[in-house]
Protein backbone atom coordinates (compact mmCIF):
# COMPACT_ATOMS: atom_id res chain seq x y z
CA UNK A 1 28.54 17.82 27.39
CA UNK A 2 27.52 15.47 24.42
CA UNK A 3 25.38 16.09 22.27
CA UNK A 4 21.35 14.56 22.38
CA UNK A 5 19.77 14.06 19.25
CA UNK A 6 16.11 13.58 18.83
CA UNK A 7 15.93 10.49 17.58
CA UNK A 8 18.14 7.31 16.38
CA UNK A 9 17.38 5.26 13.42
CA UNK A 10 19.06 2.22 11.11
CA UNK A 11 20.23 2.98 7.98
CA UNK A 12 22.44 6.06 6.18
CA UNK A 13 20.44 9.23 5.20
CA UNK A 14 18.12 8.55 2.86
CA UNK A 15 16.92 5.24 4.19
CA UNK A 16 13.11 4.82 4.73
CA UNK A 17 13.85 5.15 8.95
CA UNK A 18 15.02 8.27 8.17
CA UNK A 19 11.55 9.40 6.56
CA UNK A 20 9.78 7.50 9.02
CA UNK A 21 11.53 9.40 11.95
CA UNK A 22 10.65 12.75 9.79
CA UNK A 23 6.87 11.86 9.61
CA UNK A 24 6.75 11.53 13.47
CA UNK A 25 9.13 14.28 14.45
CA UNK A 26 9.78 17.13 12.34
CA UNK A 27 11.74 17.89 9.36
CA UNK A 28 13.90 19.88 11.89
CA UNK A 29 14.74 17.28 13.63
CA UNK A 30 18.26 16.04 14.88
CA UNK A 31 18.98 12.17 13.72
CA UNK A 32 21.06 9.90 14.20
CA UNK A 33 22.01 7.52 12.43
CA UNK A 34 23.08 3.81 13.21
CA UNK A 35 24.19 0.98 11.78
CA UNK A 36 22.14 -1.86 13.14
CA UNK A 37 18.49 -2.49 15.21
CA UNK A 38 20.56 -2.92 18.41
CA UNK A 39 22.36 0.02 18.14
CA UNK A 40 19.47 1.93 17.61
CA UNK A 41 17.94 0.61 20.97
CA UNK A 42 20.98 1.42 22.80
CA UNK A 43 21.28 5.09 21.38
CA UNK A 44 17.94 5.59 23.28
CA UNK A 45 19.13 3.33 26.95
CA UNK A 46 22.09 5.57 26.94
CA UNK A 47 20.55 8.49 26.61
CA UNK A 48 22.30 9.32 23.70
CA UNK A 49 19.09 10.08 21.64
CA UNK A 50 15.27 10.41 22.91
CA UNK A 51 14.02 8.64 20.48
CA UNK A 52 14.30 6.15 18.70
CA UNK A 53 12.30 4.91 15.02
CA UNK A 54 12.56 1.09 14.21
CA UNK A 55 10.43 -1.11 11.68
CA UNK A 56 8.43 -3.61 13.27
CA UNK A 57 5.84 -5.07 10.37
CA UNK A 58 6.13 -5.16 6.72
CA UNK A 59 2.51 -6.61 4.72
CA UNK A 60 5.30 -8.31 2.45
CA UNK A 61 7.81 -9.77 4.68
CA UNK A 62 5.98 -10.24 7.47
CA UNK A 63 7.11 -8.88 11.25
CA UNK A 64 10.38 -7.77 12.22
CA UNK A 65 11.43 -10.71 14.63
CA UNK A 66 14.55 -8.96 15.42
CA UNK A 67 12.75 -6.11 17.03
CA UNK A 68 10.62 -7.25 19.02
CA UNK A 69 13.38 -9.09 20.76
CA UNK A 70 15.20 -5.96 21.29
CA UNK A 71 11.86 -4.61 22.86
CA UNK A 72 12.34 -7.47 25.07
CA UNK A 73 15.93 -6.71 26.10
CA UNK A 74 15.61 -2.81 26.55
CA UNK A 75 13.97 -0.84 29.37
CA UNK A 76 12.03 1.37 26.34
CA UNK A 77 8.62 1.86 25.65
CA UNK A 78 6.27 2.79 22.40
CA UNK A 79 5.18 6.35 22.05
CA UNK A 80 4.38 6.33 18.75
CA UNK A 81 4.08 4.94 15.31
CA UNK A 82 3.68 5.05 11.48
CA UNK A 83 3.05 3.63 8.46
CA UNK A 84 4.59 4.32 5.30
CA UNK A 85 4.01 3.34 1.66
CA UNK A 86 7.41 1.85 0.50
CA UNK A 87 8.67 2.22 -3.59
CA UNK A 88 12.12 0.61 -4.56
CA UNK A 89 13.63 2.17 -7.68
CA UNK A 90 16.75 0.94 -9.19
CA UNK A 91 19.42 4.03 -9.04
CA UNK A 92 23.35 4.34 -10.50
CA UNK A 93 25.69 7.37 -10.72
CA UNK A 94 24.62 9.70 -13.81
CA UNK A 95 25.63 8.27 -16.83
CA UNK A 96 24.79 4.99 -16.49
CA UNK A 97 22.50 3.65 -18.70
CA UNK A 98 20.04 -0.08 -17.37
CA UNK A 99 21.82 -2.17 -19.95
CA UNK A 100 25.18 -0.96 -18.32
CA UNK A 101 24.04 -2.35 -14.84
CA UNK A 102 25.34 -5.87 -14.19
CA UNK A 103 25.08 -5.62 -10.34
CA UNK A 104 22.21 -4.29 -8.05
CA UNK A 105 23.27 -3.69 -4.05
CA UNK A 106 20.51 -3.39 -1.57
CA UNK A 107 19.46 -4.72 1.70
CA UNK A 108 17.95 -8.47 0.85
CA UNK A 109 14.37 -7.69 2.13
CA UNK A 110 14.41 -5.10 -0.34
CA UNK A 111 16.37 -7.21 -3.05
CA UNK A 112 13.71 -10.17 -2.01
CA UNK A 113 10.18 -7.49 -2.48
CA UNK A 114 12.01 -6.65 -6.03
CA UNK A 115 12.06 -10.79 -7.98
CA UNK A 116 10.15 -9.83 -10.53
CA UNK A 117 12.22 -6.84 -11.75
CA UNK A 118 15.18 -9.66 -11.44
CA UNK A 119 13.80 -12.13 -13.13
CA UNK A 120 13.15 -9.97 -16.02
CA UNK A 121 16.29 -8.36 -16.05
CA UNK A 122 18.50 -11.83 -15.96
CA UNK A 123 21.88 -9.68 -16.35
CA UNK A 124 21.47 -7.93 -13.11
CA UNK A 125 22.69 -9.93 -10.27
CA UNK A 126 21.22 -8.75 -6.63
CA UNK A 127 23.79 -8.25 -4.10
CA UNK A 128 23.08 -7.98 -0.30
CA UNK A 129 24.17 -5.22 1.60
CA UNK A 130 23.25 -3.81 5.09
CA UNK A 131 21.32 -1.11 4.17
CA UNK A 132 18.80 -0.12 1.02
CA UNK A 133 20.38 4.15 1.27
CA UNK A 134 23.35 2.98 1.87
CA UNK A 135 23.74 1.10 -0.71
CA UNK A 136 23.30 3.97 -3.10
CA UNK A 137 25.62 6.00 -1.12
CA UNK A 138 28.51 3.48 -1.65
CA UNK A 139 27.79 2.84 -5.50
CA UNK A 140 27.69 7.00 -5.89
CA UNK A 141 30.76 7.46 -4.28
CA UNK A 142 32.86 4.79 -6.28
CA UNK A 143 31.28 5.52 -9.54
CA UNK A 144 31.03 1.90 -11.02
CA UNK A 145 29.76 2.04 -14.57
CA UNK A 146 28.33 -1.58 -14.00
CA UNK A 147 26.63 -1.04 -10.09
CA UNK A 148 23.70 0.38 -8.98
CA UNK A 149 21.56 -0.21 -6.14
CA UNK A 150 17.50 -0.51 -5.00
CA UNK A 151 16.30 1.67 -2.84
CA UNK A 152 14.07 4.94 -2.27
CA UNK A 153 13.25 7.62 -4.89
CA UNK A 154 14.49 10.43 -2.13
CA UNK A 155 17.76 8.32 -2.03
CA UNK A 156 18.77 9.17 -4.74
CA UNK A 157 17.75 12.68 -4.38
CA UNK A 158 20.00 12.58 -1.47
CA UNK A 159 22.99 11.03 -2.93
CA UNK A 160 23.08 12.74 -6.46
CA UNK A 161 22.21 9.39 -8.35
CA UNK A 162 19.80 8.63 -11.64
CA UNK A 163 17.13 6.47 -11.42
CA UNK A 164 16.83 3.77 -13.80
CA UNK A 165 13.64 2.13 -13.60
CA UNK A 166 11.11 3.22 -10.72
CA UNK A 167 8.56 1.31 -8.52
CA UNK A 168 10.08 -1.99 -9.09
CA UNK A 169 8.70 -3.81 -6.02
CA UNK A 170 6.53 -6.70 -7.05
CA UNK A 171 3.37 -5.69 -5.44
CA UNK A 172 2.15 -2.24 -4.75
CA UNK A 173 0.32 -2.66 -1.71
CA UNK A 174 4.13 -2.49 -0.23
CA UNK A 175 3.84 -0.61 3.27
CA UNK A 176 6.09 -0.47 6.63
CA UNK A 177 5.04 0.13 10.06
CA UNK A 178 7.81 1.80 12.00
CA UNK A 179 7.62 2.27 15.93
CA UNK A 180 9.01 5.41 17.66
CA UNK A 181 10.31 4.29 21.32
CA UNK A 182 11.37 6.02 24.22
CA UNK A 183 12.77 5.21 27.26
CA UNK A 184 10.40 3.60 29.81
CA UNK A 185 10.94 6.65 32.72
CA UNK A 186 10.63 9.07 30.20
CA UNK A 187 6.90 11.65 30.55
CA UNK A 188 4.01 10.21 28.68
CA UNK A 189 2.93 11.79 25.50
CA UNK A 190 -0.08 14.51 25.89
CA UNK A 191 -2.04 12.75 23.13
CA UNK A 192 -5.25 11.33 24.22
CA UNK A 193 -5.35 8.71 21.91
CA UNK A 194 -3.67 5.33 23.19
CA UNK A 195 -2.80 2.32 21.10
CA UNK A 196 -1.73 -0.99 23.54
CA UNK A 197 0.73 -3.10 22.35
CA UNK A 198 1.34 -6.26 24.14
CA UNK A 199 4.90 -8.39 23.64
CA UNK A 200 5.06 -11.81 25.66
CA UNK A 201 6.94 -14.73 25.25
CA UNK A 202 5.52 -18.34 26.29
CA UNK A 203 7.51 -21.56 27.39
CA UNK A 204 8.14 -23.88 24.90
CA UNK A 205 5.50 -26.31 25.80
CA UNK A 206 1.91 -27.74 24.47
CA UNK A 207 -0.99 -25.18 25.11
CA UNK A 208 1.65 -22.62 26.20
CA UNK A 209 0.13 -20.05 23.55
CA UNK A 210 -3.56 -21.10 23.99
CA UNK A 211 -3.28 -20.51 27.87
CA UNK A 212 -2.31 -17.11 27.41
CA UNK A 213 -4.75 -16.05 25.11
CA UNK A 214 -7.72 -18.15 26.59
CA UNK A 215 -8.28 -14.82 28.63
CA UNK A 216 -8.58 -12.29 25.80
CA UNK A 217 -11.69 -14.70 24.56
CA UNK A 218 -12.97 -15.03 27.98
CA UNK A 219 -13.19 -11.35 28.76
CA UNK A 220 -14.36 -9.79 25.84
């Protein structure tokens, strides 16, 4: 029999899912991890985890169109959610010293919420890469004297690398809100405390969006 973890996430260890899915599970918990949105929602269709912790808003970057399709696509339901603060740092293998660093890997959201660092540091070139703790993973394992990556303090906690410069991100009001789903047969939670999230699409057509909010205003 395979095994079933407790929850699935994107991202390497390390990655803010991961602390997400430790906030609304335990510290105990079993994770998985995955490489992409999609196969995070199909961990939790197969049955393959119970859970499953995905980011759906950023106050930065805005929402997470991505997800929400995959909400629309997947017989899964939200049980649960967070928000956490986010800090980029800039980390390399020990050793390295900033004016070493020619090359800075991260996801591009996170590359994007970091400009200012970049444009004060003109010798660092961002790179994009799948995934912020990955990243880190992949420039601690080759050892490159001129890499390092952005991504969070307890990355490089994880991964054995120095950080260079911390809380990098341009603005400080920098927070995620992360969604834990489940699949839609699957028991309701025994909280008390309900929060109703609605996901619709309209046809692309004048008025299509005003007619379906017309009754919200209506009914208040």
């Amino acid at each position: 029999m395979s095994e079933i973890f407790d929850a699935a996430y994107q991202g390497t260890r390390g990655a803010n899912s991961e602390d997400a899915a430790i906030d609304l599970l335990t510290s105990t918990a079993k994770l998985l991890p995955r490489d992409t949105l999609e196969d995070v929602f199909d961990a939790v269709s197969r049955g393959e985890a119970r859970f499953g912790v995905v980011p759906i808003e950023n106050t930065l970057a805005g929402s997470i169109h991505r997800c929400y399709d995959l909400l629309f696509e997947h017989d899964v339901k939200i049980v649960g959610e967070t928000v956490r603060h986010i800090v980029f740092a800039l980390i390399a293998p020990p050793g390295v010293a900033l004016n070493d660093v020619r090359k800075a890997l991260s996801h591009p959201v996170a590359l994007a919420q970091c400009e200012h660092f970049f444009r004060q540091h003109p010798q660092i070139q961002p790179v994009s890469v799948y995934d912020t703790a990955g990243a880190v993973e992949n420039v601690i394992r080759q050892g490159s004297r001129d890499s390092a990556a952005v991504a969070s303090r307890r990355a490089a906690q994880v991964y054995g690398g120095v950080i260079l410069a911390d809380a990098i991100q341009d603005h400080a009001e920098n927070y995620t809100r992360f969604l834990l789903i489940s699949p839609s047969s699957a028991p309701r939670p025994s909280s008390s405390e309900y929060k109703t999230t609605i996901v619709f699409s309209v046809a692309n057509a004048p008025g299509a969006l005003y007619h379906s909010l017309r009754p919200f205003a209506e009914r208040r």
